[in-house]
Protein backbone atom coordinates (compact mmCIF):
# COMPACT_ATOMS: atom_id res chain seq x y z
CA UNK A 1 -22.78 23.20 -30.68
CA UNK A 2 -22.81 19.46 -31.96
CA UNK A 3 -19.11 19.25 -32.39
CA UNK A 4 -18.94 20.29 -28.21
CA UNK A 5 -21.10 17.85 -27.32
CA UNK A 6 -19.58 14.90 -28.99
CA UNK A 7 -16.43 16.09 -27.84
CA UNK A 8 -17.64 16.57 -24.27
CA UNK A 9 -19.07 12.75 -24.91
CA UNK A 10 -15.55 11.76 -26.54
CA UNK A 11 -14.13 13.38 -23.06
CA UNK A 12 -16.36 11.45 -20.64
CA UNK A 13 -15.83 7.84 -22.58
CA UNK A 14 -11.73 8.43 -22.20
CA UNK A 15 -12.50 9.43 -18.07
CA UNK A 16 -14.25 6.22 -17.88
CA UNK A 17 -11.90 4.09 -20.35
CA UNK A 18 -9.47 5.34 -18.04
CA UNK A 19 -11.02 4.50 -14.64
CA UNK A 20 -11.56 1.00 -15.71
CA UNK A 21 -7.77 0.59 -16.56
CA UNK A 22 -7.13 1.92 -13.09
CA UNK A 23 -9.38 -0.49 -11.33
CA UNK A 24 -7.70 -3.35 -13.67
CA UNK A 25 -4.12 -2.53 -12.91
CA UNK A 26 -4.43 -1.84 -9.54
CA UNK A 27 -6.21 -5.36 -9.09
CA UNK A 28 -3.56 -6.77 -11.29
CA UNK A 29 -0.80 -5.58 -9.03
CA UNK A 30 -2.78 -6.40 -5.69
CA UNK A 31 -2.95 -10.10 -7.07
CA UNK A 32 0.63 -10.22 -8.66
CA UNK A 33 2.35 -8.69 -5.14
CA UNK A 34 0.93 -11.04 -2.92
CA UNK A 35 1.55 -13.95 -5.42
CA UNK A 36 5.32 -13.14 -4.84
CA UNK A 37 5.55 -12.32 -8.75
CA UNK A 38 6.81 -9.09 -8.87
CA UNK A 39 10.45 -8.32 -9.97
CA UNK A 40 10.87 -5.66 -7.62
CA UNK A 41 8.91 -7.61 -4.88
CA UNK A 42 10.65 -5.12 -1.93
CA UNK A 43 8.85 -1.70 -2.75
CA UNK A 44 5.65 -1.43 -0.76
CA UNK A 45 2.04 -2.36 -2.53
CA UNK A 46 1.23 1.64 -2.52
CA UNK A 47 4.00 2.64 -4.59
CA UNK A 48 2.75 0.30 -7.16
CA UNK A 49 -0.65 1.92 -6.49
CA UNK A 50 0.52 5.39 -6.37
CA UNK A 51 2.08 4.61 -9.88
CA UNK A 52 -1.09 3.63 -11.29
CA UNK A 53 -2.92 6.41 -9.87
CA UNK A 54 -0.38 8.91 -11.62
CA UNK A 55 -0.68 6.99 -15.03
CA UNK A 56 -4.41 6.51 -15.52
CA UNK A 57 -6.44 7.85 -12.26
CA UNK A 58 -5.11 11.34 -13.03
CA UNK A 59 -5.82 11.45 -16.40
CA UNK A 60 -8.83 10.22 -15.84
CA UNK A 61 -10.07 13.08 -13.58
CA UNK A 62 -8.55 15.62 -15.60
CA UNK A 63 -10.48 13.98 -18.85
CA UNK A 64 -14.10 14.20 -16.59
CA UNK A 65 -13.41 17.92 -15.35
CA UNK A 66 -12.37 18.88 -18.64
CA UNK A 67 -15.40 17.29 -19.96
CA UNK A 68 -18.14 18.68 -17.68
CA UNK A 69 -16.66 22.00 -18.16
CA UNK A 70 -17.38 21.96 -21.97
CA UNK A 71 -20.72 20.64 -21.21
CA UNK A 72 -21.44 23.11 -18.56
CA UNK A 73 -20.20 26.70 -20.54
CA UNK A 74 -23.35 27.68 -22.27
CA UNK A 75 -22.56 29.49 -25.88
CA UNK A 76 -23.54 32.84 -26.33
């Protein structure tokens, strides 16, 4: 029972860890595409975006769901 809940806590922290690094990169390329500053300045801002969602949103969500599942399932 303890070793589910600190993993289901270990679960959540990564989600969030994760979300942050979202919100960072996804600022970080906002600012570095309008600043001209990007290699591959002719692909659209959203691809960038989409990227980031695919490389740390995603996991992110997967990490929470996983999480509150293991929290949720009551042991028998």
């Amino acid at each position: 029972m303890m070793r589910k809940a600190k993993f289901s806590k270990a679960l959540y922290v990564i989600g969030f860890v994760l979300l942050g690094f979202f919100i960072l990169g996804a600022a970080y390329d906002c600012y570095m595409y309008y600043q001209g500053s990007y290699r591959y300045y002719s692909s659209p801002l959203y691809l960038y975006i989409l990227v980031r969602v695919f490389t740390f949103l995603l996991p992110a969500v997967i990490s929470m769901a996983l999480a509150y599942v293991i929290k949720s399932r009551k042991i028998q």
